[in-house]
PDB file of N, CA and C in Angstrom:
ATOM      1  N   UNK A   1       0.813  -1.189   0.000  1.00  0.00           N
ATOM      2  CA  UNK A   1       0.000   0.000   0.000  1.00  0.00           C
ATOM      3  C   UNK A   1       0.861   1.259   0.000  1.00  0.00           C
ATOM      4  N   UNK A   2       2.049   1.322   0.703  1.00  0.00           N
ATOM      5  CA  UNK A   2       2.763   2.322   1.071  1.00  0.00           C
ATOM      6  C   UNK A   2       3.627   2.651  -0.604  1.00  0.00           C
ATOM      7  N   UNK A   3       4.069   1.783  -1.592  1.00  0.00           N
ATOM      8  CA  UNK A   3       4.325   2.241  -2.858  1.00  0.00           C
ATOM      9  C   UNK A   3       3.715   2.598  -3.814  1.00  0.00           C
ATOM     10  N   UNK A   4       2.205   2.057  -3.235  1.00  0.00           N
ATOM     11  CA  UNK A   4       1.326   3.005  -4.146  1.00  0.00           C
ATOM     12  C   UNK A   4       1.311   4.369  -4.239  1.00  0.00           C
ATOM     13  N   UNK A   5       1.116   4.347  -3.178  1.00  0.00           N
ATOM     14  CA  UNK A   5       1.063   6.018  -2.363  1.00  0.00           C
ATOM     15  C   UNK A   5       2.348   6.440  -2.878  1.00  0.00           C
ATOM     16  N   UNK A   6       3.282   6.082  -2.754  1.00  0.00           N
ATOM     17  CA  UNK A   6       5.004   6.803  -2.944  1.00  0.00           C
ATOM     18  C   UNK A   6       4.979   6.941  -4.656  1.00  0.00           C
ATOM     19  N   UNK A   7       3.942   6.222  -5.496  1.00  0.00           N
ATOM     20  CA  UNK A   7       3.948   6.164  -6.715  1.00  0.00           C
ATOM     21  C   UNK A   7       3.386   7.067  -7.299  1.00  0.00           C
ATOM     22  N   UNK A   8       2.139   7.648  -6.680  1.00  0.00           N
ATOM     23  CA  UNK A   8       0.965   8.220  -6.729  1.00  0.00           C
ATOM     24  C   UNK A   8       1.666   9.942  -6.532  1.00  0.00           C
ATOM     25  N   UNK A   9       2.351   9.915  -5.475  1.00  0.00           N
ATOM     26  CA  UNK A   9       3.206  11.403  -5.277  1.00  0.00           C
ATOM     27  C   UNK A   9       4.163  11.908  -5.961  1.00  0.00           C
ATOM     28  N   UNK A  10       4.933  10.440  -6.314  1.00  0.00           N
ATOM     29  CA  UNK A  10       6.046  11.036  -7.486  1.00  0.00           C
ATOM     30  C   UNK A  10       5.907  10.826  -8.923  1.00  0.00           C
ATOM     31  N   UNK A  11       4.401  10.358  -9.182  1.00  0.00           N
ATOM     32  CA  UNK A  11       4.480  10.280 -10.265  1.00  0.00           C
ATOM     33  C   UNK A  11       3.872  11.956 -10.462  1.00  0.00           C
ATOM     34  N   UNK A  12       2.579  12.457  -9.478  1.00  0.00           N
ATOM     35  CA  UNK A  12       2.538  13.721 -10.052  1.00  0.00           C
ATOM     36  C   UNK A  12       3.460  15.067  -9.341  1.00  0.00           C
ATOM     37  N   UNK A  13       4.275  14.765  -8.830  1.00  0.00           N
ATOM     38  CA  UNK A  13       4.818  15.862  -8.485  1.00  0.00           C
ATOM     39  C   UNK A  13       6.460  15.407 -10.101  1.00  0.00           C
ATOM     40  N   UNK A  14       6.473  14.507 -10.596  1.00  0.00           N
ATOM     41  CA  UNK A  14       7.218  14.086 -12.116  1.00  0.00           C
ATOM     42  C   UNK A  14       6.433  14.467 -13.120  1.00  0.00           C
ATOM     43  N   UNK A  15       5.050  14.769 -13.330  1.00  0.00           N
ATOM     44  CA  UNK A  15       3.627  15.594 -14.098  1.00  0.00           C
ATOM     45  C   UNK A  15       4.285  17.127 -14.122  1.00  0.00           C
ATOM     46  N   UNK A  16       4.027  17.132 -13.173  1.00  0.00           N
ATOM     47  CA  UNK A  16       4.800  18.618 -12.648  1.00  0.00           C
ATOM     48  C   UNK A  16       6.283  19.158 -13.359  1.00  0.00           C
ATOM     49  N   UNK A  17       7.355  18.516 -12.948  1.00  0.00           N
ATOM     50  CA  UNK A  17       8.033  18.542 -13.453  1.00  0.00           C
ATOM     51  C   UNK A  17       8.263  18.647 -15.156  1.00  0.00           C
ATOM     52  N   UNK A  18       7.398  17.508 -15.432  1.00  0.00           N
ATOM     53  CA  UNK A  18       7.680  17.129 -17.120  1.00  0.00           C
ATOM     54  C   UNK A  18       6.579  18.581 -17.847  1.00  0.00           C
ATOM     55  N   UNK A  19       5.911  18.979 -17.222  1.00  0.00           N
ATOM     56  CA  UNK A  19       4.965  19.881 -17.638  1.00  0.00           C
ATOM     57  C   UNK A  19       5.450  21.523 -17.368  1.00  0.00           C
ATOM     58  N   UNK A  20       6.550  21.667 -16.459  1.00  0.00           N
ATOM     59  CA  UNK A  20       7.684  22.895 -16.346  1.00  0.00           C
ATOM     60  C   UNK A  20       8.509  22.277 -17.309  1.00  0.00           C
ATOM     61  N   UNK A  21       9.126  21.650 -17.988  1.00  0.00           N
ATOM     62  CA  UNK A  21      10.253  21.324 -18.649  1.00  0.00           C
ATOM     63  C   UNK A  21       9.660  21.319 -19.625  1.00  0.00           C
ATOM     64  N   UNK A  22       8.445  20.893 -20.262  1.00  0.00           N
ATOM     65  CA  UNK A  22       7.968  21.422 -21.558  1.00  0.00           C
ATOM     66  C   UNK A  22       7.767  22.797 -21.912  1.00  0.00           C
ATOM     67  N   UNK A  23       7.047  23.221 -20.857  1.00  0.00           N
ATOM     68  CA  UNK A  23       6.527  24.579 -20.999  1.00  0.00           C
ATOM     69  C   UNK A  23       7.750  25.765 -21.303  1.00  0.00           C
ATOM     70  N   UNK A  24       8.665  25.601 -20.240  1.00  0.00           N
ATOM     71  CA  UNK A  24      10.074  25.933 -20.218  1.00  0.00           C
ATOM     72  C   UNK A  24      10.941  25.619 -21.255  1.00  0.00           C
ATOM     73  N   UNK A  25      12.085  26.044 -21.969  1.00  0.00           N
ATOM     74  CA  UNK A  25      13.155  25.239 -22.263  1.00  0.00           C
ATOM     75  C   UNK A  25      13.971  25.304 -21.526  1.00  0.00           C
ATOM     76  N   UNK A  26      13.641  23.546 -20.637  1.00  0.00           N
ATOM     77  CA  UNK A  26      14.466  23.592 -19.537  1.00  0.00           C
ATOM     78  C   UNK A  26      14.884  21.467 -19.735  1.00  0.00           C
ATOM     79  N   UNK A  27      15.734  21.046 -19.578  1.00  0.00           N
ATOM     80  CA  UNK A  27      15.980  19.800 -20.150  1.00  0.00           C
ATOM     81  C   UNK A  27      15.803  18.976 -18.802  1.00  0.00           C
ATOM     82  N   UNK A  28      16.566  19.715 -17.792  1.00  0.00           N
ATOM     83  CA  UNK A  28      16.655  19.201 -16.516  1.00  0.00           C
ATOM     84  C   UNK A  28      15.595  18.412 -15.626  1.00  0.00           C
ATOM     85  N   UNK A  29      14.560  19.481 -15.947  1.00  0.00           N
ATOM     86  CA  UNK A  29      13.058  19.070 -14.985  1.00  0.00           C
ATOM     87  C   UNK A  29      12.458  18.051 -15.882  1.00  0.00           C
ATOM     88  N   UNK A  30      12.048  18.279 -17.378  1.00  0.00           N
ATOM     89  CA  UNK A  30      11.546  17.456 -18.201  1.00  0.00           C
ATOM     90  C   UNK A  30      12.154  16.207 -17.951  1.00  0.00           C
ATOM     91  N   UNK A  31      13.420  15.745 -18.245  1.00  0.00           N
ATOM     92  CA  UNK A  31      13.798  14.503 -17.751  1.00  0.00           C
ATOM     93  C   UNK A  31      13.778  13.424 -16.426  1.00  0.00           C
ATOM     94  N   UNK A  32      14.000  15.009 -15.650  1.00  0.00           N
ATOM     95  CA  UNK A  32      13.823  14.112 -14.319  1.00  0.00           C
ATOM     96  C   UNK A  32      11.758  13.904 -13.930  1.00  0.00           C
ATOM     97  N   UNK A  33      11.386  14.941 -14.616  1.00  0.00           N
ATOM     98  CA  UNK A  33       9.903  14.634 -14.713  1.00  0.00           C
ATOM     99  C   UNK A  33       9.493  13.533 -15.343  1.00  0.00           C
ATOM    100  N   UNK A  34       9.934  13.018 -15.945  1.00  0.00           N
ATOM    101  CA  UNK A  34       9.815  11.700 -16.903  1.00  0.00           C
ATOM    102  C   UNK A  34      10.652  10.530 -15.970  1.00  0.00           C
ATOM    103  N   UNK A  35      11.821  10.674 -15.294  1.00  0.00           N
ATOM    104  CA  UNK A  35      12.091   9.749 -14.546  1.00  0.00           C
ATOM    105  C   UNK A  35      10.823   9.649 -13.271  1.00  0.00           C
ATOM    106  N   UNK A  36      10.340  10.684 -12.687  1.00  0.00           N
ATOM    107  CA  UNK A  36       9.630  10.366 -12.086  1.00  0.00           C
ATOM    108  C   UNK A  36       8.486   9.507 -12.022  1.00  0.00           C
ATOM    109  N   UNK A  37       7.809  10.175 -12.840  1.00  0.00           N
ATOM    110  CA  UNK A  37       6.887   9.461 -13.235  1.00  0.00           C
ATOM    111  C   UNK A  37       6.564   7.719 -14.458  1.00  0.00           C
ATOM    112  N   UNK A  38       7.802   7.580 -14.655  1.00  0.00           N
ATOM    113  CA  UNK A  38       8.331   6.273 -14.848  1.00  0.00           C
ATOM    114  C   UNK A  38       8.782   5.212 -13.550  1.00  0.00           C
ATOM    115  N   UNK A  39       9.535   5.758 -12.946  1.00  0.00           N
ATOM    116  CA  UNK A  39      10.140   5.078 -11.724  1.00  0.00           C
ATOM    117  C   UNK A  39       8.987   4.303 -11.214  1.00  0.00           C
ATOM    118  N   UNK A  40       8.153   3.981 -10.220  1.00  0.00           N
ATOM    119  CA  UNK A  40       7.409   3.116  -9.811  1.00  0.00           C
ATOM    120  C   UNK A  40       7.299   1.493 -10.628  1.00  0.00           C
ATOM    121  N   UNK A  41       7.782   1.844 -11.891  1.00  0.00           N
ATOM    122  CA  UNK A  41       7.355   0.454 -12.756  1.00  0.00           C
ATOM    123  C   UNK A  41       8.460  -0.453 -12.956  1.00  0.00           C
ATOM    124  N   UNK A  42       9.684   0.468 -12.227  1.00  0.00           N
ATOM    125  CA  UNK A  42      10.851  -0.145 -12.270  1.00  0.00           C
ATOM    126  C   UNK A  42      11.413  -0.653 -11.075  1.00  0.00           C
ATOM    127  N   UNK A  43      10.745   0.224 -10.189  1.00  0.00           N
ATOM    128  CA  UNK A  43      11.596  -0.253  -8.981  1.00  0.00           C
ATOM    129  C   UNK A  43      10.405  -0.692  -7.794  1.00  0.00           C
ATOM    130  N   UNK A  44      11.035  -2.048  -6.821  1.00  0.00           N
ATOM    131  CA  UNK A  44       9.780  -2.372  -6.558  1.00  0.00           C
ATOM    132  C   UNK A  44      10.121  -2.479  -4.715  1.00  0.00           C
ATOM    133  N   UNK A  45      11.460  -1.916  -4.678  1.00  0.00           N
ATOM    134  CA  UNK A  45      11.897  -1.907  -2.960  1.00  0.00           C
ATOM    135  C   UNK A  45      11.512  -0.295  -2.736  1.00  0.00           C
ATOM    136  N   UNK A  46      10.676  -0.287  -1.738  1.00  0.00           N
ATOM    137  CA  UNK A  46      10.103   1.051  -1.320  1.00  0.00           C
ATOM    138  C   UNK A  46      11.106   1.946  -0.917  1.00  0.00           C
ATOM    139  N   UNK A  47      11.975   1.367  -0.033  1.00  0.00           N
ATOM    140  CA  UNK A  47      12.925   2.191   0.437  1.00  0.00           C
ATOM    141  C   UNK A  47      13.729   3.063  -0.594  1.00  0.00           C
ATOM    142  N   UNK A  48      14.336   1.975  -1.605  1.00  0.00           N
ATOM    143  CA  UNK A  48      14.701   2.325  -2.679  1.00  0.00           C
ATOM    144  C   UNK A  48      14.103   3.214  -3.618  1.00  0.00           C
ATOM    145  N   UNK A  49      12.866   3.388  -3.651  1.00  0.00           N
ATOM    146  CA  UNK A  49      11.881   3.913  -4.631  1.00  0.00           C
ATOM    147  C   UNK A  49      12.070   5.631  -3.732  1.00  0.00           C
ATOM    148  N   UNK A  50      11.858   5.690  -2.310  1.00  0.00           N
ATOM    149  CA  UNK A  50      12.006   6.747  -1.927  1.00  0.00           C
ATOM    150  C   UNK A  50      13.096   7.450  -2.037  1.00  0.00           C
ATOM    151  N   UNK A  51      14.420   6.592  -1.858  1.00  0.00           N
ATOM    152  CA  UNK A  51      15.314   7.539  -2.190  1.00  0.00           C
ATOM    153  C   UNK A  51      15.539   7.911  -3.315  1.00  0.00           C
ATOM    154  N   UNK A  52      15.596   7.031  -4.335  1.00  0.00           N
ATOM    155  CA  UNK A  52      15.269   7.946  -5.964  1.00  0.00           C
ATOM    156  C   UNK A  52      14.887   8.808  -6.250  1.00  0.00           C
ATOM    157  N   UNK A  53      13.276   8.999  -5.765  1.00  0.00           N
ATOM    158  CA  UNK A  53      12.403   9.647  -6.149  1.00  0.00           C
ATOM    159  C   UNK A  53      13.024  10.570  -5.408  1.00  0.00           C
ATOM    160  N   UNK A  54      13.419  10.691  -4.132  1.00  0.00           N
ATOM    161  CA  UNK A  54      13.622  12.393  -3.572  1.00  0.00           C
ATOM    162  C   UNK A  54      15.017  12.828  -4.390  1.00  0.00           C
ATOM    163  N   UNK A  55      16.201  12.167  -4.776  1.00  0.00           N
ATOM    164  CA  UNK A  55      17.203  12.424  -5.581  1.00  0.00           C
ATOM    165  C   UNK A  55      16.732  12.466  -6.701  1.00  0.00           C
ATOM    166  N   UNK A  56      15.664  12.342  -7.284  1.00  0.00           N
ATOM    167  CA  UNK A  56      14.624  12.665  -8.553  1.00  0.00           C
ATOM    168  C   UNK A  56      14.589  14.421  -8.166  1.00  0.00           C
ATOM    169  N   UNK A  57      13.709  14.434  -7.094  1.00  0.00           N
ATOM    170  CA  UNK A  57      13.175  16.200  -7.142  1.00  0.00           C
ATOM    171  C   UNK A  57      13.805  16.782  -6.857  1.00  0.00           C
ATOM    172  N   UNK A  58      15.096  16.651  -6.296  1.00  0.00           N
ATOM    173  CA  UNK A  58      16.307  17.475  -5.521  1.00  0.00           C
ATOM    174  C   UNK A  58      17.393  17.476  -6.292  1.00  0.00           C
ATOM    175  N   UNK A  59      17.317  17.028  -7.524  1.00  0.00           N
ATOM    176  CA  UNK A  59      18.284  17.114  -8.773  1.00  0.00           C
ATOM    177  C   UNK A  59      18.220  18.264  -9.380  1.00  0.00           C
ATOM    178  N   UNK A  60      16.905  19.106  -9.824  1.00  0.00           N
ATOM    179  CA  UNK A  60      16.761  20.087 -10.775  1.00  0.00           C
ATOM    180  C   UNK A  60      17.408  21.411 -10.271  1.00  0.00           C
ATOM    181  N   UNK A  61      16.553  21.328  -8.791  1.00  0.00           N
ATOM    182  CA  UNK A  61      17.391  22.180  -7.548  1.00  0.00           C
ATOM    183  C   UNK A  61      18.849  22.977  -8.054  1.00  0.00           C
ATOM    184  N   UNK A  62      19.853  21.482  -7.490  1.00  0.00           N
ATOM    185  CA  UNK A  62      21.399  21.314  -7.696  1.00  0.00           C
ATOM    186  C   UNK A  62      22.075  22.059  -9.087  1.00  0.00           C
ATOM    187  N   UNK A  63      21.199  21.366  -9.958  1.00  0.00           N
ATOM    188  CA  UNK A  63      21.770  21.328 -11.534  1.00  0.00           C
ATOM    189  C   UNK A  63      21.023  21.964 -12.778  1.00  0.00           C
ATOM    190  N   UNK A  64      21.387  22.859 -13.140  1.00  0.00           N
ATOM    191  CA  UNK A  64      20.819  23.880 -13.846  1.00  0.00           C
ATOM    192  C   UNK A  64      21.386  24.073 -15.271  1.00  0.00           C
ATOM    193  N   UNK A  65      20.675  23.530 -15.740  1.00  0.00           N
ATOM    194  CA  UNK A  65      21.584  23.836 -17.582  1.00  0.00           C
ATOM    195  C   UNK A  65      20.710  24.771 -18.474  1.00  0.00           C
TER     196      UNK A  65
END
């Protein structure tokens, strides 16, 4: 139940993302918006899924092209 939920948050806060990175020309967010919202189908250890996903949203932050 608990990766649903973790799936459910990063897939739209990765909506988000991929939808600033379109709107934007911005490469950074779009990609990691697309990792986001991909990730759940790949990874199936929660723990694991959380730390991705927050090194998912805390990437665009860091790294700016």
């Amino acid at each position: 139940m608990a990766a649903l939920l973790w799936g459910v948050v990063f897939g739209s806060v990765g909506f988000g993302f991929f939808w600033y990175g379109k709107k934007q020309p911005a490469v950074v967010p779009l990609v990691c918006g697309l990792g986001l919202m991909t990730l759940p189908y790949f990874v199936s250890n929660l723990f694991l899924l959380v730390a991705i996903g927050v090194a998912f949203i805390v990437l665009p932050y860091f790294l700016r092209l």
